[in-house]
C-alpha atoms as a PDB file:
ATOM      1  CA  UNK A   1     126.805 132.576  48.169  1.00  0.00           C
ATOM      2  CA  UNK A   2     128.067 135.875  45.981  1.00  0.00           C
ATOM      3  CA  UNK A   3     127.257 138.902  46.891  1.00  0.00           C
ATOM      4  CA  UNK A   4     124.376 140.996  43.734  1.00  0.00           C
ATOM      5  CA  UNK A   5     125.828 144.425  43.134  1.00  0.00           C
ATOM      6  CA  UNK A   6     122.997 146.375  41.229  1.00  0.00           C
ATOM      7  CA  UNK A   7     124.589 149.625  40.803  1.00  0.00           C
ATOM      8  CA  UNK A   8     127.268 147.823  38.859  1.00  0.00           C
ATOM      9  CA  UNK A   9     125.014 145.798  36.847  1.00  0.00           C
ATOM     10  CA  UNK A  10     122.944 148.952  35.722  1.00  0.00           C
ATOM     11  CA  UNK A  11     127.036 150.537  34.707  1.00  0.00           C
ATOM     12  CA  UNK A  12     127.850 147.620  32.704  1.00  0.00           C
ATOM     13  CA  UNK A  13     124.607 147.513  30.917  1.00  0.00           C
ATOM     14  CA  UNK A  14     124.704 151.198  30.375  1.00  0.00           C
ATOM     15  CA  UNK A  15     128.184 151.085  28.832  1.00  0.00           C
ATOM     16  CA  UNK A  16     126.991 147.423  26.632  1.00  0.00           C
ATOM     17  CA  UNK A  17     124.164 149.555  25.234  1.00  0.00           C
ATOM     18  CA  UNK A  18     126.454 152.494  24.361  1.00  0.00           C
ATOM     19  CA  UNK A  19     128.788 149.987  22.747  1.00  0.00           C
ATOM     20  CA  UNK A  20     126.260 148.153  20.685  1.00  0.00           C
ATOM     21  CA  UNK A  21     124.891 152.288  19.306  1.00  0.00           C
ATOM     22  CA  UNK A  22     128.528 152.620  18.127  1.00  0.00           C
ATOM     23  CA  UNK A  23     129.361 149.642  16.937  1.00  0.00           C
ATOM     24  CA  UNK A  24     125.690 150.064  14.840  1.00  0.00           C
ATOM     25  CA  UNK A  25     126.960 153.471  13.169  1.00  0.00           C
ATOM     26  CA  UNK A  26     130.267 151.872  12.095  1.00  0.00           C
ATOM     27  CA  UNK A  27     128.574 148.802  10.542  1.00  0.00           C
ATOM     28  CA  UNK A  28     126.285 151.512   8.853  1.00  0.00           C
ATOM     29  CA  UNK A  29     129.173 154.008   7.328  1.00  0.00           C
ATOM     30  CA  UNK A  30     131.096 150.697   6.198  1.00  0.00           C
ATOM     31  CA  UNK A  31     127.939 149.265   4.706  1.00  0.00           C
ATOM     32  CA  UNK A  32     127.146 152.851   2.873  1.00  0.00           C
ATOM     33  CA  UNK A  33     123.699 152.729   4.997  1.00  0.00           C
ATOM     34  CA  UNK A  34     122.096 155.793   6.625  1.00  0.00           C
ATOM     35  CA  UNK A  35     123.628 156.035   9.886  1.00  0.00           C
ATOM     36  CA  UNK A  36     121.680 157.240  13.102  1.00  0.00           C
ATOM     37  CA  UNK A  37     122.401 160.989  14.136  1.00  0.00           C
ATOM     38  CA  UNK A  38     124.416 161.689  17.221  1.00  0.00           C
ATOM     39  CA  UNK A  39     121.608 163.799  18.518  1.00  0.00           C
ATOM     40  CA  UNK A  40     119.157 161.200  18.285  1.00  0.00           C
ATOM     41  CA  UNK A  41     121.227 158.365  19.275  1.00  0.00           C
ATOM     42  CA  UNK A  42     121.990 160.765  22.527  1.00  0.00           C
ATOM     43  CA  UNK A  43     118.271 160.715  23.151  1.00  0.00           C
ATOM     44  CA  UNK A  44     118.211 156.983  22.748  1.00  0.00           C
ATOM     45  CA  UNK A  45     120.680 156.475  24.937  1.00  0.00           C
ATOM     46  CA  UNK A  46     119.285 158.664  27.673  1.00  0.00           C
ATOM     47  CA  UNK A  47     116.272 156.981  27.493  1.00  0.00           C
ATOM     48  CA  UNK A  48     117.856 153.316  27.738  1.00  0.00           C
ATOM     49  CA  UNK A  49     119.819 154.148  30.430  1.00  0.00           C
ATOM     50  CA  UNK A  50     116.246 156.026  32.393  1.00  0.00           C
ATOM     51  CA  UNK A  51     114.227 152.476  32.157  1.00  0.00           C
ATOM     52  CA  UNK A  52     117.403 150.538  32.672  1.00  0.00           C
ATOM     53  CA  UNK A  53     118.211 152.548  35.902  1.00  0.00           C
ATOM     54  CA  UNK A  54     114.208 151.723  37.208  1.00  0.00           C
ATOM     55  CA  UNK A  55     114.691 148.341  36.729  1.00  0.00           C
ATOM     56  CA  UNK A  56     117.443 148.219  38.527  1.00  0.00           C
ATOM     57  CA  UNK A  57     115.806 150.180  41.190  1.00  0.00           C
ATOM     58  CA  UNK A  58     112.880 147.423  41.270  1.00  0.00           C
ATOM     59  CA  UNK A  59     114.986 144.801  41.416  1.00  0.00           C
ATOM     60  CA  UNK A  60     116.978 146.271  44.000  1.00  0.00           C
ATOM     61  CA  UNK A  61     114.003 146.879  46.347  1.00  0.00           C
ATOM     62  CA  UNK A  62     113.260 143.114  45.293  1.00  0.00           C
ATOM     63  CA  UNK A  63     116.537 141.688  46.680  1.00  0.00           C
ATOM     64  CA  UNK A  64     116.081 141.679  50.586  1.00  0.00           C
ATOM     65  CA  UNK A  65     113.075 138.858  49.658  1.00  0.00           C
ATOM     66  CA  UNK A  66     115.452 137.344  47.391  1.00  0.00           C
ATOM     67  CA  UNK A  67     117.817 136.649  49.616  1.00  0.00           C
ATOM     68  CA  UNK A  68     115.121 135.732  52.010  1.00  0.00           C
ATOM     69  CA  UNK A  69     113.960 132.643  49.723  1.00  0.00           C
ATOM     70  CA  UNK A  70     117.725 131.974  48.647  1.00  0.00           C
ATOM     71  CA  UNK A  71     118.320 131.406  52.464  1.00  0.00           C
ATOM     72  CA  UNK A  72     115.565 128.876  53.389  1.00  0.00           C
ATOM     73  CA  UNK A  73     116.308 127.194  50.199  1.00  0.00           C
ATOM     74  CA  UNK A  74     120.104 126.668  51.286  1.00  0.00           C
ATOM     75  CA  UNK A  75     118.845 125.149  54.847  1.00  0.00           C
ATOM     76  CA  UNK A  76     116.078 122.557  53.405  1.00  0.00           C
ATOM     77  CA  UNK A  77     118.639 121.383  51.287  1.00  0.00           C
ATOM     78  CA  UNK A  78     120.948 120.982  53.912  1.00  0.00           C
ATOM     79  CA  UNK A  79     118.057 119.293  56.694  1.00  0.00           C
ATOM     80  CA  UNK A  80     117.522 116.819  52.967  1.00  0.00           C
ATOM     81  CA  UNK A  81     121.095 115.711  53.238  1.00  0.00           C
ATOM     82  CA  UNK A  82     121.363 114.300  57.066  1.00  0.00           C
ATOM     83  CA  UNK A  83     119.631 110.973  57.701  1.00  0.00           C
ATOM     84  CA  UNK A  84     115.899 110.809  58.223  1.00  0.00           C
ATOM     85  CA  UNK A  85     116.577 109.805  62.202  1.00  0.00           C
ATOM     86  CA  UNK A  86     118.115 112.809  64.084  1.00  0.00           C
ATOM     87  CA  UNK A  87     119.002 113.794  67.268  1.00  0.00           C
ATOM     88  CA  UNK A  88     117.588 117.123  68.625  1.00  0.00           C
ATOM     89  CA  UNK A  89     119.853 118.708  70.638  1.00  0.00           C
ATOM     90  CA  UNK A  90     117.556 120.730  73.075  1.00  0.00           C
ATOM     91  CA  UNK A  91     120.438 121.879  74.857  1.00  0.00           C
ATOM     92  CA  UNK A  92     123.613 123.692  73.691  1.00  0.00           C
ATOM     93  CA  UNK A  93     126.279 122.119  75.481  1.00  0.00           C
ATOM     94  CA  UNK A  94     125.276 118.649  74.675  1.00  0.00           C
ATOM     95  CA  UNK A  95     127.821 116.069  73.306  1.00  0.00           C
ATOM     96  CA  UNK A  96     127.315 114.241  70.343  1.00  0.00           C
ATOM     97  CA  UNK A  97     127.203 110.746  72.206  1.00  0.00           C
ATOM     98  CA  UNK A  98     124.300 111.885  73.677  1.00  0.00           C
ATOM     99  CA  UNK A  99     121.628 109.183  73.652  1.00  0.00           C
ATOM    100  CA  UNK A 100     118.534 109.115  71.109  1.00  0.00           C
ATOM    101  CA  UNK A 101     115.303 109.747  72.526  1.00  0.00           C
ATOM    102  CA  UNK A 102     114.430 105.889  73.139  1.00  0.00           C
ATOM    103  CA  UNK A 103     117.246 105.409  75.008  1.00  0.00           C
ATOM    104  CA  UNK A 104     116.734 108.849  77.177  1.00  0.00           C
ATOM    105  CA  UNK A 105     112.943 107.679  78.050  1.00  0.00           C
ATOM    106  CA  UNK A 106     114.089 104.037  78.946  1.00  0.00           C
ATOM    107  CA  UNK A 107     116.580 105.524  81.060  1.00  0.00           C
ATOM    108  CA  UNK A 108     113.921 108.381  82.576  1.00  0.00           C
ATOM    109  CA  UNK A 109     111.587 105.085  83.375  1.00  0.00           C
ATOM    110  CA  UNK A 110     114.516 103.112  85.047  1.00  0.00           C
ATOM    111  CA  UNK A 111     115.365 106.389  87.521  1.00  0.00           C
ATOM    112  CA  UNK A 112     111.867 106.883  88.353  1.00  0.00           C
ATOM    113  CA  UNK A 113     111.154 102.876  88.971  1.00  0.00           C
ATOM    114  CA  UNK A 114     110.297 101.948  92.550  1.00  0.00           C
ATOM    115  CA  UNK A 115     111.968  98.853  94.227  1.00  0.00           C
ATOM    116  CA  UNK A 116     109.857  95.975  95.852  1.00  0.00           C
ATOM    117  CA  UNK A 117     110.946  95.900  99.333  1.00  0.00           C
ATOM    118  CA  UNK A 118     110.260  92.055  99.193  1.00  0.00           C
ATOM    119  CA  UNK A 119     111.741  90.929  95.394  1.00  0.00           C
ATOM    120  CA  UNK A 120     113.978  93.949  95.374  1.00  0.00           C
ATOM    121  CA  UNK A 121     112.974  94.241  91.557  1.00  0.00           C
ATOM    122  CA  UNK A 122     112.092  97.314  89.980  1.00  0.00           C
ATOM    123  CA  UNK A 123     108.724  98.421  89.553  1.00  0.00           C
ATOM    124  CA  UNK A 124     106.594 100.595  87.193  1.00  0.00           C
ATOM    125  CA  UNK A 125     104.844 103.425  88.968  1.00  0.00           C
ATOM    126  CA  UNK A 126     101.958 102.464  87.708  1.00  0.00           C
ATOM    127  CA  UNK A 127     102.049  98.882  88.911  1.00  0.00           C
ATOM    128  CA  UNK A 128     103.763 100.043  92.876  1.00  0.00           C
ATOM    129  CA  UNK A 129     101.307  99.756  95.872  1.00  0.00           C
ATOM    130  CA  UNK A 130     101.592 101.102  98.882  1.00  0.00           C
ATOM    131  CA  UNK A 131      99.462  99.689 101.235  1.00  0.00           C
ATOM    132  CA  UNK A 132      99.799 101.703 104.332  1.00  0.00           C
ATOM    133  CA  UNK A 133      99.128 105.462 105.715  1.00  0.00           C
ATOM    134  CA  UNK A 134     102.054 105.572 107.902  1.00  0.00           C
ATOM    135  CA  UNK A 135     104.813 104.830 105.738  1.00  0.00           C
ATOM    136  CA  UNK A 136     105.912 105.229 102.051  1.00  0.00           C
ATOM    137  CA  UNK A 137     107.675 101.588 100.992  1.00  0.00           C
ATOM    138  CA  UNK A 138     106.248 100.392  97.652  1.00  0.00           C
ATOM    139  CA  UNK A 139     105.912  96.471  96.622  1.00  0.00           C
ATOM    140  CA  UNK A 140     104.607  95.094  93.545  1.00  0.00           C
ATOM    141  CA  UNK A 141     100.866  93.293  93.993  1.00  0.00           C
ATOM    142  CA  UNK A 142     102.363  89.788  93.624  1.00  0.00           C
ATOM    143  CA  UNK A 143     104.678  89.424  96.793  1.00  0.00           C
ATOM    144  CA  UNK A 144     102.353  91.514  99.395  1.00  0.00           C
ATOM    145  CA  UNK A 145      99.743  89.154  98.531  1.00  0.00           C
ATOM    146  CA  UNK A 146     101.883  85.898  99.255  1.00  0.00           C
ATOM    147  CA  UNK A 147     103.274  88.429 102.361  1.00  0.00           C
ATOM    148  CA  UNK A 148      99.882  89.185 103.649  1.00  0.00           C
ATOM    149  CA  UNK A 149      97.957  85.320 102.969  1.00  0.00           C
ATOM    150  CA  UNK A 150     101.400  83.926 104.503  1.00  0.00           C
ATOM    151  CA  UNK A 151     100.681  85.889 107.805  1.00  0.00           C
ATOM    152  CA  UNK A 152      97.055  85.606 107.876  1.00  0.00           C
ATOM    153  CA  UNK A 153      97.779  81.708 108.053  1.00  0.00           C
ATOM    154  CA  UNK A 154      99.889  82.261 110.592  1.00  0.00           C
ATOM    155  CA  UNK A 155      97.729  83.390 112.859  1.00  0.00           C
ATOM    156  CA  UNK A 156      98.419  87.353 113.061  1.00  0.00           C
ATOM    157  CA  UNK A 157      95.816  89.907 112.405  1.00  0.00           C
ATOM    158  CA  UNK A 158      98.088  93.261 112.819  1.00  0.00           C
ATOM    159  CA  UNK A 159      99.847  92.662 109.969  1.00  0.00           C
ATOM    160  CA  UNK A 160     103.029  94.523 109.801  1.00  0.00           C
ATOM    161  CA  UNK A 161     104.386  96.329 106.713  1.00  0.00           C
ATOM    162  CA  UNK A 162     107.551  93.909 105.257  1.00  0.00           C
ATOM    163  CA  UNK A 163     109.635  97.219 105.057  1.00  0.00           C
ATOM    164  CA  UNK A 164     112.990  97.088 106.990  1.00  0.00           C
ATOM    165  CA  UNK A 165     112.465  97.715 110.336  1.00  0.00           C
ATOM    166  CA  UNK A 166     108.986  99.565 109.933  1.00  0.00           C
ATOM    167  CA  UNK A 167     106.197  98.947 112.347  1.00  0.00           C
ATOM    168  CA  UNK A 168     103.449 100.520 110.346  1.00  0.00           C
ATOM    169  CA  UNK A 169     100.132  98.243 109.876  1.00  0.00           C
ATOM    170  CA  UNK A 170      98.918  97.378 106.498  1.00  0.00           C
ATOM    171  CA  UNK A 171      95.522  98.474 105.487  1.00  0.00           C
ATOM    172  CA  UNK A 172      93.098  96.310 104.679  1.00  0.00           C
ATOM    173  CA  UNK A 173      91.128  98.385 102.621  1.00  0.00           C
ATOM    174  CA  UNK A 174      94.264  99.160 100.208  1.00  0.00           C
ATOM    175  CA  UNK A 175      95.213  95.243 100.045  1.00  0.00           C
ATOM    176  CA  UNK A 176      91.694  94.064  99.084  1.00  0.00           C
ATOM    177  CA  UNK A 177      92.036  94.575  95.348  1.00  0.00           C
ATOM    178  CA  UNK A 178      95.020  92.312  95.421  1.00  0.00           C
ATOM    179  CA  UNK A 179      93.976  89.419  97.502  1.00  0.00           C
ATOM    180  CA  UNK A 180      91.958  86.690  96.479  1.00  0.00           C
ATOM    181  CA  UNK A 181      88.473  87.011  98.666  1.00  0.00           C
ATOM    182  CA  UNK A 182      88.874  83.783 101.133  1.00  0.00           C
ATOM    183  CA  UNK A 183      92.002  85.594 101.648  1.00  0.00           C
ATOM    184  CA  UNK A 184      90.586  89.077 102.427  1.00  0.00           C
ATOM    185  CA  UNK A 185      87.396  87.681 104.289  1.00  0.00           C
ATOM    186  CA  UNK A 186      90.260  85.575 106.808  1.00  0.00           C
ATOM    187  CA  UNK A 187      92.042  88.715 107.326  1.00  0.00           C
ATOM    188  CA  UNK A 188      89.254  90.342 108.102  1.00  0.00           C
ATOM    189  CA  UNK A 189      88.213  87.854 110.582  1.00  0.00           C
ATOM    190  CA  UNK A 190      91.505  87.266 112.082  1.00  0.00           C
ATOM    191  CA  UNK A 191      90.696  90.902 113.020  1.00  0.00           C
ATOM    192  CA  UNK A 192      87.781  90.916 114.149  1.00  0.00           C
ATOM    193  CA  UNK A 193      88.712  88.270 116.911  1.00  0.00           C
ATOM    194  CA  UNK A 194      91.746  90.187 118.065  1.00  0.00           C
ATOM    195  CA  UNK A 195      89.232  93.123 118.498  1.00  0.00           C
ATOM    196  CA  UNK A 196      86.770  90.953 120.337  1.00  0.00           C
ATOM    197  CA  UNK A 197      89.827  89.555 122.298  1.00  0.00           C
ATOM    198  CA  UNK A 198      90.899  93.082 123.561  1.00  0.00           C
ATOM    199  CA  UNK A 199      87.501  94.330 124.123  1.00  0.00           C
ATOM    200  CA  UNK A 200      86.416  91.353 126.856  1.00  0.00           C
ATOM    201  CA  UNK A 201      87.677  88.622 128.621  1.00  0.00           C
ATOM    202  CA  UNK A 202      84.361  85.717 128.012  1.00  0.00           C
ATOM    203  CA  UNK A 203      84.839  85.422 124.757  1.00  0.00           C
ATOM    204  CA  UNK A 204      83.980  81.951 123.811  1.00  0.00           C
ATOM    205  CA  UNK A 205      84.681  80.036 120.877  1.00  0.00           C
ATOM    206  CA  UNK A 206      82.379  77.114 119.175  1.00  0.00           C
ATOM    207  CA  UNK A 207      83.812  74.073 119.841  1.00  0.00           C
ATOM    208  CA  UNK A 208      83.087  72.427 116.284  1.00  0.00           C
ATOM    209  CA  UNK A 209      85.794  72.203 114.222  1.00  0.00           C
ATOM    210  CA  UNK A 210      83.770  72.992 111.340  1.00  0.00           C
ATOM    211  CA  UNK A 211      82.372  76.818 112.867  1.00  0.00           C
ATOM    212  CA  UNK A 212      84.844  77.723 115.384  1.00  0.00           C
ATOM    213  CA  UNK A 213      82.157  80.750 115.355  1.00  0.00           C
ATOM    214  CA  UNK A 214      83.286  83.391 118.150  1.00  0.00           C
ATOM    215  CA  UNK A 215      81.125  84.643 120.715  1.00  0.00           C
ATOM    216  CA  UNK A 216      81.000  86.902 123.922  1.00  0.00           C
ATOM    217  CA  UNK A 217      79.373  85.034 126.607  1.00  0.00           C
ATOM    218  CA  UNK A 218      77.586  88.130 128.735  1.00  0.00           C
ATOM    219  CA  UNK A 219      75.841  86.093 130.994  1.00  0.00           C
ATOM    220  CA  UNK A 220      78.180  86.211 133.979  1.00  0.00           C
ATOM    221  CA  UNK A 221      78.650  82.661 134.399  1.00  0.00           C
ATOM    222  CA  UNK A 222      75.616  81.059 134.709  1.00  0.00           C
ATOM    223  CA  UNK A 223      73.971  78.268 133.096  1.00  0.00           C
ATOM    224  CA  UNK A 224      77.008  76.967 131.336  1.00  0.00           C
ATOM    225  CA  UNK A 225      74.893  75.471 128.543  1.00  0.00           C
ATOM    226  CA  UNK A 226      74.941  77.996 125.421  1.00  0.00           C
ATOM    227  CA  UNK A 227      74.271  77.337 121.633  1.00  0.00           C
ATOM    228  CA  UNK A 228      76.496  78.539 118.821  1.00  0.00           C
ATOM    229  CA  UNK A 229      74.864  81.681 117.003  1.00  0.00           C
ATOM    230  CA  UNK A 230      76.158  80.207 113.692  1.00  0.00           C
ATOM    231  CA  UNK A 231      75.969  76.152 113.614  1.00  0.00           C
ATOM    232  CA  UNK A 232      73.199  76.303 116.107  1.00  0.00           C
ATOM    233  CA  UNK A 233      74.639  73.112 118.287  1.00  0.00           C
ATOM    234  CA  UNK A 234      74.708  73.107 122.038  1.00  0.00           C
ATOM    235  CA  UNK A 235      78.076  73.092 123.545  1.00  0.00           C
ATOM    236  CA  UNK A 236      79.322  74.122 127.429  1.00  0.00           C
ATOM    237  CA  UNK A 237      80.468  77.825 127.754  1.00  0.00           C
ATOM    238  CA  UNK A 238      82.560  76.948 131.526  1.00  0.00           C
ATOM    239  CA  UNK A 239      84.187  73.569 129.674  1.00  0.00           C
ATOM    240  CA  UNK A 240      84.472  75.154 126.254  1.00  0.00           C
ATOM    241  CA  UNK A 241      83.746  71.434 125.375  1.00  0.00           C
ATOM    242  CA  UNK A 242      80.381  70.011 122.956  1.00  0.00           C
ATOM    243  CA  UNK A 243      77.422  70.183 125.487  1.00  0.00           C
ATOM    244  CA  UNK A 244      77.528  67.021 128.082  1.00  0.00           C
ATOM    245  CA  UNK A 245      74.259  66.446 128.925  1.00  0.00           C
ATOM    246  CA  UNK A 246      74.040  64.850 132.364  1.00  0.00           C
ATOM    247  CA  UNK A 247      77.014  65.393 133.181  1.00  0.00           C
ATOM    248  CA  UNK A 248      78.166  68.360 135.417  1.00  0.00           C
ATOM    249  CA  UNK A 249      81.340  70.344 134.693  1.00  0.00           C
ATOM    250  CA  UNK A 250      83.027  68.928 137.565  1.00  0.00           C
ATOM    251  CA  UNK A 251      81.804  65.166 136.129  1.00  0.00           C
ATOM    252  CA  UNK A 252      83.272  65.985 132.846  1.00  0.00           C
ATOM    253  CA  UNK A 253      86.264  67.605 134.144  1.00  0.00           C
ATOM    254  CA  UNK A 254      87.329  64.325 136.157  1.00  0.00           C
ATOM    255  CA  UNK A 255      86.929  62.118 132.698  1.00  0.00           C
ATOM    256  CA  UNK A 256      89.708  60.599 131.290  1.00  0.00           C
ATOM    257  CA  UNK A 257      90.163  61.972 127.652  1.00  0.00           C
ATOM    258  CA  UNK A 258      89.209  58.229 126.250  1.00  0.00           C
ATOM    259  CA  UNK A 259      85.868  58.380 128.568  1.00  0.00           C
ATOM    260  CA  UNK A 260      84.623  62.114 126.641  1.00  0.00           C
ATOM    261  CA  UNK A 261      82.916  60.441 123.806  1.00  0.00           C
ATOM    262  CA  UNK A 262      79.460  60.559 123.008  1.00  0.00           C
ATOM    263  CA  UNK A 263      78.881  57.185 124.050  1.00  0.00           C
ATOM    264  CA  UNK A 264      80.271  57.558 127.307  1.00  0.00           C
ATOM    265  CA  UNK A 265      78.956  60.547 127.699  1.00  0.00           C
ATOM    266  CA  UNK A 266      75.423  59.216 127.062  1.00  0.00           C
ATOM    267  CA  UNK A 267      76.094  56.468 130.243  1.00  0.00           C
ATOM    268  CA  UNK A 268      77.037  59.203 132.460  1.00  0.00           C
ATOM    269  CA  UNK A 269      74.071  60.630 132.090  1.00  0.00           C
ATOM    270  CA  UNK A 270      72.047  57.304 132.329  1.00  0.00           C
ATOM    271  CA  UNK A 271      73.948  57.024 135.492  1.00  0.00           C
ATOM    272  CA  UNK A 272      72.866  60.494 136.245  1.00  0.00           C
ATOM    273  CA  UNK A 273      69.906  59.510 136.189  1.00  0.00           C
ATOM    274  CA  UNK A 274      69.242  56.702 138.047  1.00  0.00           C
ATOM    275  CA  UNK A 275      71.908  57.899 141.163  1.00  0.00           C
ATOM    276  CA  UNK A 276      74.341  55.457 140.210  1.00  0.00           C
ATOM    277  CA  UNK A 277      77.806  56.241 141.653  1.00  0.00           C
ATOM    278  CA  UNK A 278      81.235  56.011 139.848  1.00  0.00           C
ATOM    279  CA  UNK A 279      84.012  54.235 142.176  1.00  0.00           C
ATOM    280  CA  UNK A 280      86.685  57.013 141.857  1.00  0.00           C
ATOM    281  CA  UNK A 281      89.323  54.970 142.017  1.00  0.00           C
ATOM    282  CA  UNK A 282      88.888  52.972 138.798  1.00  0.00           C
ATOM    283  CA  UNK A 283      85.888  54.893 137.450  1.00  0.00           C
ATOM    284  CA  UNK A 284      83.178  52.168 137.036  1.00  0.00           C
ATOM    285  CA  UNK A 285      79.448  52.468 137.509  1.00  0.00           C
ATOM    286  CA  UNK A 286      78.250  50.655 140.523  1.00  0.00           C
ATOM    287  CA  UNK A 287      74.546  50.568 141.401  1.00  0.00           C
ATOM    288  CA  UNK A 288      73.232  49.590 144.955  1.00  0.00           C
ATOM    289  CA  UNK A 289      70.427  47.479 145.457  1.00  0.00           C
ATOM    290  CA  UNK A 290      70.127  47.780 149.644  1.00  0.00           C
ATOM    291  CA  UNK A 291      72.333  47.906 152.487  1.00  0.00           C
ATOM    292  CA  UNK A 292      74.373  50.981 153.664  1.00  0.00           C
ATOM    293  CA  UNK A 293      76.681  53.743 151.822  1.00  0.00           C
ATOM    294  CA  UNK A 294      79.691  51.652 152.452  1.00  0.00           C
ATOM    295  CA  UNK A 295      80.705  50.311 148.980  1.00  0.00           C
ATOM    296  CA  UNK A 296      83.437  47.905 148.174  1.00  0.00           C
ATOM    297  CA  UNK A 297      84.323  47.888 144.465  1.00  0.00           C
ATOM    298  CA  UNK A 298      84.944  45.005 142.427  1.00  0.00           C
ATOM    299  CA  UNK A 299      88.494  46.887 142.364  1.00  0.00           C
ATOM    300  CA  UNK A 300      88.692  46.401 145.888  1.00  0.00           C
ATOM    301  CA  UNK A 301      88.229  50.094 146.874  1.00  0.00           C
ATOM    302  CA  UNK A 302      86.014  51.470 149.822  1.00  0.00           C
ATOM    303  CA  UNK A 303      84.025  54.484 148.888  1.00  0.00           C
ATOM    304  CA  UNK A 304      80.925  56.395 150.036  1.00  0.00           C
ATOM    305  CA  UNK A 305      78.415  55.708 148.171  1.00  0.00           C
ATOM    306  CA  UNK A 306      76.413  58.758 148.866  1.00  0.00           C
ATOM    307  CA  UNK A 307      79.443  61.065 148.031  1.00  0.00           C
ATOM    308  CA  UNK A 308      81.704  59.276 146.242  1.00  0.00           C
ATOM    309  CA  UNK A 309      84.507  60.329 148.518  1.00  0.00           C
ATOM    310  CA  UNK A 310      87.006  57.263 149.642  1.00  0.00           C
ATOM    311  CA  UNK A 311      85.535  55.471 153.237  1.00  0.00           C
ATOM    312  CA  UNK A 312      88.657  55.895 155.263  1.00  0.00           C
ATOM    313  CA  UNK A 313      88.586  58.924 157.314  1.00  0.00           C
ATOM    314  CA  UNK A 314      84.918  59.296 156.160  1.00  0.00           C
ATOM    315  CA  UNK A 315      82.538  60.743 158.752  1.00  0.00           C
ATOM    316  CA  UNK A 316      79.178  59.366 158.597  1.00  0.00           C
ATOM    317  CA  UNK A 317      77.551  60.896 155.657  1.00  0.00           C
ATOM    318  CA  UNK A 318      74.400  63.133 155.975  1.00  0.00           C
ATOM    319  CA  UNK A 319      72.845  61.934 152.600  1.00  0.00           C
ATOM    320  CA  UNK A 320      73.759  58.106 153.662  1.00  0.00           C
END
């Protein structure tokens, strides 16, 4: 942009006006008009060139602003000419291939992503869980709930965090909003047995498939009939076994695993009972009418009958 002289504009319209006064007289004399005396046109003169020099002055004072306006002009109409999608550069020394601000944030996201120690995908650190106090590894939701439910069924209550070779135990309370609640509540239980387990050795467990309740038997080993706190059946605390009424533990204990049904177990105790013996060699039920303890089993065994101990080498029984 040219540079606005005003001291040579005020000059040049000085010596115009000076030009046009003489140029006037001549045109008069030539025409025969009344021409303008010199004393007068002096005057004139004077007095053009006195306002002409103020408005110079005024326009001069006028021209910092000027140039102000004539300056953000020049750069708006330079910012209209580039295309409507720019990129800032924030910092001097950036290159032109810089990337545009979409591509900067997806990249900022990708470097601040956490990896799933189980998937090994990244993660948004919004969606990352870390679910113990004693270490920092982060997993998405999805594969520590498979990792936990997996382990639970397995039988282990401490479960370990999946991090490469990191001992620290996950907490239960951070995993619950992740696990489905049969989930949780067998965690939780799992547990609460290994506490019970550590804390005391009678720990008992119901014998029903369908409670499996556990229990801390704090009765020091007597009567060994005890009902479940849950299921409310009857089962034996010493033979961890449904409750065999009739039958002692060392009765029960001798059985074959065929001769523990309920059935059989009902006969034992009919034999019970009525002091019916059992031949121990092949286990049958043999009743006597008279006569002494000497029995000889349809098997062909000899046997007490008092004690149910085999004849040879017996003594002669007290209870005979």
């Amino acid at each position: 942009m040219a540079a606005v002289s005003c001291g040579a504009n005020a000059d040049l319209l000085v010596a115009n006006l000076i030009a046009l006064c003489e140029g006037r007289n001549e045109e008069a004399d030539a025409t025969g008009l009344l021409a303008v005396p010199d004393e007068e046109l002096a005057t004139e003169l004077q007095l053009q060139e006195v306002i002409v020099s103020s408005a110079m002055a005024a326009i001069a004072s006028l021209m910092p602003q000027l140039d102000s306006a004539v300056h953000t002009a020049t750069n708006y109409a330079a910012t209209a000419e580039t295309p409507a999608v720019a990129v800032i550069e924030c910092c001097p020394s950036a290159s032109s291939s810089s990337p545009p601000p979409l591509a900067t944030a997806a990249a900022t996201t990708a470097h601040h992503a956490e990896i799933c120690k189980i998937c090994l995908d990244h993660v948004s650190p919004s969606d990352v869980l870390r679910a113990s106090s004693g270490c920092t590894h982060a997993f998405c939701a999805a594969c520590l709930a498979r990792y936990i439910s997996a382990k639970v069924q397995e039988g282990i209550s401490g479960v370990k965090c999946p991090g490469e070779d990191c001992g620290s135990l996950l907490d239960p309370e951070l995993c619950q909003g992740i696990l489905s609640r049969e989930a949780f509540e067998a965690w939780c239980a799992a547990l609460c047995r290994s506490m019970v387990l550590g804390w005391s050795t009678n720990v008992r467990y119901c014998p029903f498939n369908d409670c499996s309740e556990i229990m801390v038997d704090d009765r020091g080993g007597e009567n060994p009939e005890s009902e479940c706190l849950v299921c409310r059946r009857l089962f034996c605390a010493q033979c961890r076994v449904p409750w065999h009424a009739g039958v002692s533990c060392l009765q029960y204990m001798q059985l074959a695993p065929e001769d523990t049904r309920k059935e059989d177990l009902l006969v034992l105790e009919m034999a019970n009972g009525n002091n019916w013996t059992r031949c121990p060699s092949c286990k049958f039920i043999v009743e006597r009418h008279d006569g002494c303890a000497h029995m000889t089993c349809r098997c062909g065994f000899h046997f007490c009958y008092a004690c149910g101990e085999p004849w040879e080498g017996h003594s002669s029984c007290n209870t005979a």
